[in-house]
N, C-alpha and C. Protein backbone atom coordinates (compact mmCIF):
# COMPACT_ATOMS: atom_id res chain seq x y z
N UNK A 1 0.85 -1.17 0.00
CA UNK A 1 0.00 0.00 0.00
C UNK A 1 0.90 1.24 0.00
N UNK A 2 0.25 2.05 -0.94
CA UNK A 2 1.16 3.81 -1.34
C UNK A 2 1.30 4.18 0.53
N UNK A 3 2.41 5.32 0.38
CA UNK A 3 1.91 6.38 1.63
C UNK A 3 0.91 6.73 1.33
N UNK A 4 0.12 7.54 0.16
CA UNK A 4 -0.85 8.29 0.12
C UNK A 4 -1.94 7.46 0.32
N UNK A 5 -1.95 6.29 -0.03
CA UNK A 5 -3.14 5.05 0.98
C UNK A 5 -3.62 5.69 2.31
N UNK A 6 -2.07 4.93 2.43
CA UNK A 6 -2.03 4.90 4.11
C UNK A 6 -2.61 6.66 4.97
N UNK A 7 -1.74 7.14 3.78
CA UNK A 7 -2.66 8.41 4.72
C UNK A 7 -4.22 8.69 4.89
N UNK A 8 -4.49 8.17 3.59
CA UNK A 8 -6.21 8.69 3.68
C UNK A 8 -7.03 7.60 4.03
N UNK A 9 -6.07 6.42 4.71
CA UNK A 9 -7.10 5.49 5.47
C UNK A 9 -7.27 6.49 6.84
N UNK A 10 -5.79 6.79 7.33
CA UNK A 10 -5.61 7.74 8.93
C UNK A 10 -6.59 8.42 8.54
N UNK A 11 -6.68 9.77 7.64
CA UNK A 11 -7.28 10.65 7.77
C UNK A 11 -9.04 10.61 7.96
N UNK A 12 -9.43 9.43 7.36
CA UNK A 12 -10.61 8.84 7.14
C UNK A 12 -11.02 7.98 8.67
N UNK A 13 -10.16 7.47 9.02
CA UNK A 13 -10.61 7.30 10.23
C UNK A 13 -10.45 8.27 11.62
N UNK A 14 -9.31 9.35 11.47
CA UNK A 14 -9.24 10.61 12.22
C UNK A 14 -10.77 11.59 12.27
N UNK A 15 -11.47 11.76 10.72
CA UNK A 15 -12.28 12.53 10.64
C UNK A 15 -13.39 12.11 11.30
N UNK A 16 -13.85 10.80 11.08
CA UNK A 16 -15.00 10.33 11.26
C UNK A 16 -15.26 9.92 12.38
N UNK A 17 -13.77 9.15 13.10
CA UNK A 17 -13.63 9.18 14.58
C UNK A 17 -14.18 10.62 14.97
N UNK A 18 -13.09 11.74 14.93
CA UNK A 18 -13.82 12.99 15.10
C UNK A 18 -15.46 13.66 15.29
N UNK A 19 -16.24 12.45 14.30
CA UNK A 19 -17.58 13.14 14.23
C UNK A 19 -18.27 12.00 15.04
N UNK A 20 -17.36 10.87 15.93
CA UNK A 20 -18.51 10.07 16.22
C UNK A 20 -19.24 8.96 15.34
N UNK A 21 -20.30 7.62 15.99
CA UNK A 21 -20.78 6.74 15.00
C UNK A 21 -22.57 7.58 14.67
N UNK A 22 -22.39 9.00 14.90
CA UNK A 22 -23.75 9.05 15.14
C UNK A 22 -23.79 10.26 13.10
N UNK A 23 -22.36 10.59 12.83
CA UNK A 23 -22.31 11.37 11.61
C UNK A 23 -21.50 11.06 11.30
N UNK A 24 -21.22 11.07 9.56
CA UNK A 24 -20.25 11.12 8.65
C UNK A 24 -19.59 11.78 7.89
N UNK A 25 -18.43 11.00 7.11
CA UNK A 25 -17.99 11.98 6.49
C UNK A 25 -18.03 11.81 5.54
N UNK A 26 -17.94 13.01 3.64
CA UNK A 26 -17.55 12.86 2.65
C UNK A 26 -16.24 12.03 2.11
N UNK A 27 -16.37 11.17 1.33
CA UNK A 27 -14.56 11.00 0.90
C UNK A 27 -14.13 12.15 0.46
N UNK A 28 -14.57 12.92 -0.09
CA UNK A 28 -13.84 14.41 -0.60
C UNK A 28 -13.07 14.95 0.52
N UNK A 29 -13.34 14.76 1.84
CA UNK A 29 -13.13 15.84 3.10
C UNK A 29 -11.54 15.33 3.50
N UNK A 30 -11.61 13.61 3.36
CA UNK A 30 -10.36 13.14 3.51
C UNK A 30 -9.26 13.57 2.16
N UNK A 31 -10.11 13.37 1.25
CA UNK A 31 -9.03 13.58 -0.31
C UNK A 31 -8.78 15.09 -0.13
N UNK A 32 -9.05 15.91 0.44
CA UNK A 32 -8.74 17.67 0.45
C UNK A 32 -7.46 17.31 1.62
N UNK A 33 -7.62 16.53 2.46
CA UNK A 33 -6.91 16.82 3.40
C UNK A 33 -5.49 16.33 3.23
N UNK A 34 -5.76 15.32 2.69
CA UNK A 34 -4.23 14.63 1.91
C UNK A 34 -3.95 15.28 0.81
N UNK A 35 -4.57 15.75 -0.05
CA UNK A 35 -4.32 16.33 -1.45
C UNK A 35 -3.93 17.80 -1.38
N UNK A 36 -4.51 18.02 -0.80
CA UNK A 36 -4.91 19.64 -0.75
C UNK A 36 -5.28 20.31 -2.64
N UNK A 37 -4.15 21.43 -2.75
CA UNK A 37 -5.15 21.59 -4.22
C UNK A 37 -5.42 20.69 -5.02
N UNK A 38 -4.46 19.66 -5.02
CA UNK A 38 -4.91 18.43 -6.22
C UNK A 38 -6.23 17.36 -5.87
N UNK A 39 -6.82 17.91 -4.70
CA UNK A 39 -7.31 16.81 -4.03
C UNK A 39 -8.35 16.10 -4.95
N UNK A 40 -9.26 16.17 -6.13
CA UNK A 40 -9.96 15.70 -7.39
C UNK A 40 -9.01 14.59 -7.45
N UNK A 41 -7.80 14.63 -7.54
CA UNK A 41 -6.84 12.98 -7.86
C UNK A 41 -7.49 12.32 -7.05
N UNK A 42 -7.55 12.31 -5.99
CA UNK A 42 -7.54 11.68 -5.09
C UNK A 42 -9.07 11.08 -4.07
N UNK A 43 -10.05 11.49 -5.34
CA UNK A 43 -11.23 11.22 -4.73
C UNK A 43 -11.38 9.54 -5.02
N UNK A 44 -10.87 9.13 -5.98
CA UNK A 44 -11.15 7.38 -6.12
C UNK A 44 -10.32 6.47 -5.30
N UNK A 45 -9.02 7.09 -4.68
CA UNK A 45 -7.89 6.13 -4.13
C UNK A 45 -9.00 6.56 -2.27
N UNK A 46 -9.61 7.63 -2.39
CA UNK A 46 -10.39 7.84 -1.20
C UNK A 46 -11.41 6.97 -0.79
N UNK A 47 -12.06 6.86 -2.07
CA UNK A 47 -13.11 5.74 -1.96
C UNK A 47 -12.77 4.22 -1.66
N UNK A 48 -11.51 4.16 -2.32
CA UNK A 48 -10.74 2.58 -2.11
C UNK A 48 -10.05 2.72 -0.40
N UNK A 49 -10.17 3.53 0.07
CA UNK A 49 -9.54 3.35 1.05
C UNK A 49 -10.75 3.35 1.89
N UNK A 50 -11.48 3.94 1.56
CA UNK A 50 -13.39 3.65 2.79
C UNK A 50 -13.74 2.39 2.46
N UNK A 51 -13.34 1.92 1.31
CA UNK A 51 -13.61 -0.08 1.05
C UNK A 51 -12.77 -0.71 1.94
N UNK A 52 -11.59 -0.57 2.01
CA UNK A 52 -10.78 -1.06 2.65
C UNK A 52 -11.28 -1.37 4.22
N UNK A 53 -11.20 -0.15 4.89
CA UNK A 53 -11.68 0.13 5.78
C UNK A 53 -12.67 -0.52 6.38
N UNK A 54 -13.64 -0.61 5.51
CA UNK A 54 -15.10 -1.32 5.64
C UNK A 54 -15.00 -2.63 5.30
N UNK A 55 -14.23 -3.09 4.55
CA UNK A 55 -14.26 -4.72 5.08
C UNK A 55 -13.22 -5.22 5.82
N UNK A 56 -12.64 -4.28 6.86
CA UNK A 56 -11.87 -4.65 7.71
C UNK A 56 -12.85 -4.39 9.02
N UNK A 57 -13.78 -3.33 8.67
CA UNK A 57 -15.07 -3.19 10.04
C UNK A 57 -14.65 -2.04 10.72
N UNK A 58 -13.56 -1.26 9.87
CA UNK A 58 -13.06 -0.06 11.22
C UNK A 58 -14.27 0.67 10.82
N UNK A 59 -15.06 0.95 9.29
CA UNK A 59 -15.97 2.29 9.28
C UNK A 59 -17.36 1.21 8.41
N UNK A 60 -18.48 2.22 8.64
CA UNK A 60 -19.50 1.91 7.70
C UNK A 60 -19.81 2.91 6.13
N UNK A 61 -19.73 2.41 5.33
CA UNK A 61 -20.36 3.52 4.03
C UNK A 61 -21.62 3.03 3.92
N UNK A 62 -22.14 4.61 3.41
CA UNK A 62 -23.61 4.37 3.31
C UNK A 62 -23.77 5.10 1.83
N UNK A 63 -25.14 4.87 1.50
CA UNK A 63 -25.62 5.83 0.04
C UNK A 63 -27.03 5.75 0.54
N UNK A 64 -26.93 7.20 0.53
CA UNK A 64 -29.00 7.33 0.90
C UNK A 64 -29.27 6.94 2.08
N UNK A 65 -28.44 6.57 2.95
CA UNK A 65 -28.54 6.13 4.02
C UNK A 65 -28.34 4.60 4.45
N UNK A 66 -28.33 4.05 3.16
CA UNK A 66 -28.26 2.45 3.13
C UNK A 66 -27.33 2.25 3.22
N UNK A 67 -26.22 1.16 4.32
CA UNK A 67 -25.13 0.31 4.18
C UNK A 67 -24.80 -0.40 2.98
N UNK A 68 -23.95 -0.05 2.57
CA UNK A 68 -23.21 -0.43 1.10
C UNK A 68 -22.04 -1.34 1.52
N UNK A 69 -22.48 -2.58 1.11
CA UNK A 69 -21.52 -3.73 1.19
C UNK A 69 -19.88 -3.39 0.98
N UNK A 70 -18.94 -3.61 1.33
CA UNK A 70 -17.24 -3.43 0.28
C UNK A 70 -17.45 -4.17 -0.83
N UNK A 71 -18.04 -5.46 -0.77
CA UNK A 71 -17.99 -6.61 -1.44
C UNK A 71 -18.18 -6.20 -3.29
N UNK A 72 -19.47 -5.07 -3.28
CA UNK A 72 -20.19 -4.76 -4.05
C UNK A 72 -19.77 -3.54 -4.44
N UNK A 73 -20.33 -3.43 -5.98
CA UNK A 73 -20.19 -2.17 -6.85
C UNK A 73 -20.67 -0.60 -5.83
N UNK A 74 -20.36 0.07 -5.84
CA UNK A 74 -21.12 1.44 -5.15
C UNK A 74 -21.02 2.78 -6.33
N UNK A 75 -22.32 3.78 -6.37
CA UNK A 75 -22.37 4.12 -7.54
C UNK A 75 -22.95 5.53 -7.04
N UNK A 76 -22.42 6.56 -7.27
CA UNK A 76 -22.84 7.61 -6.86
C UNK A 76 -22.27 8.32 -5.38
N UNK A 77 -23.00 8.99 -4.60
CA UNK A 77 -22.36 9.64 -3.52
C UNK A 77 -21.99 8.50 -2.34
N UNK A 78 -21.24 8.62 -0.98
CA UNK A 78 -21.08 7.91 -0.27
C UNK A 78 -20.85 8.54 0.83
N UNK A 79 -20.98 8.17 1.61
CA UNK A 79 -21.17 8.57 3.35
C UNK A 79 -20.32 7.82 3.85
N UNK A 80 -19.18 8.41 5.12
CA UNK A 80 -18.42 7.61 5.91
C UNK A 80 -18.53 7.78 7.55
N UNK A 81 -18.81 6.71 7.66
CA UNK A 81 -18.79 7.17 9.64
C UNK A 81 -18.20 5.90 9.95
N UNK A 82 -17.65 5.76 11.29
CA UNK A 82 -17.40 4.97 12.24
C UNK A 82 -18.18 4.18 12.86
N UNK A 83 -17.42 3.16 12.98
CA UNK A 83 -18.59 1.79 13.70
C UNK A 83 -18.25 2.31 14.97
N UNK A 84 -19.35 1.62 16.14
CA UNK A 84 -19.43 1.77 17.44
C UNK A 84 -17.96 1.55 18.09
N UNK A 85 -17.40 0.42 17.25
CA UNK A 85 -16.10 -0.01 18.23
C UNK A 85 -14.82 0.53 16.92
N UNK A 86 -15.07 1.28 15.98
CA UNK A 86 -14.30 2.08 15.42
C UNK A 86 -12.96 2.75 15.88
């Protein structure tokens, strides 16, 4: 795994830790934070790193509010928060 992985798994679990299992976060919020102006690169290696994440059980993604498998395709916006034991 890149550093820049590794960072926007931290940052992704820093933020969302931050907000609690009760709100989430954008992947954009993590990709600005590692990227800064370039952060658009970095919105898909963001999303691969909230998969990651999520089938390891540290976070949940959602769309619309629905839990979105890792396993499975995800298509459109995505939501990141922390599991209870996150």
């Amino acid at each position: 795994m890149s550093s820049v992985e590794q960072r926007l798994e931290r940052v992704i679990l820093d933020l969302a830790g931050a907000r609690g299992p009760a709100k989430s976060i954008c992947p954009s919020e993590a990709a600005r934070a590692v990227g800064g102006e370039g952060w658009r690169e970095l919105m898909d290696p963001a999303r691969s790193a909230a998969r990651r994440l999520a089938a390891r059980g540290r976070v949940v993604v959602t769309s619309r509010g629905q839990e979105l498998s890792p396993a499975e395709e995800w298509r459109g916006p995505i939501r990141i928060r922390t599991t209870e034991s996150g």
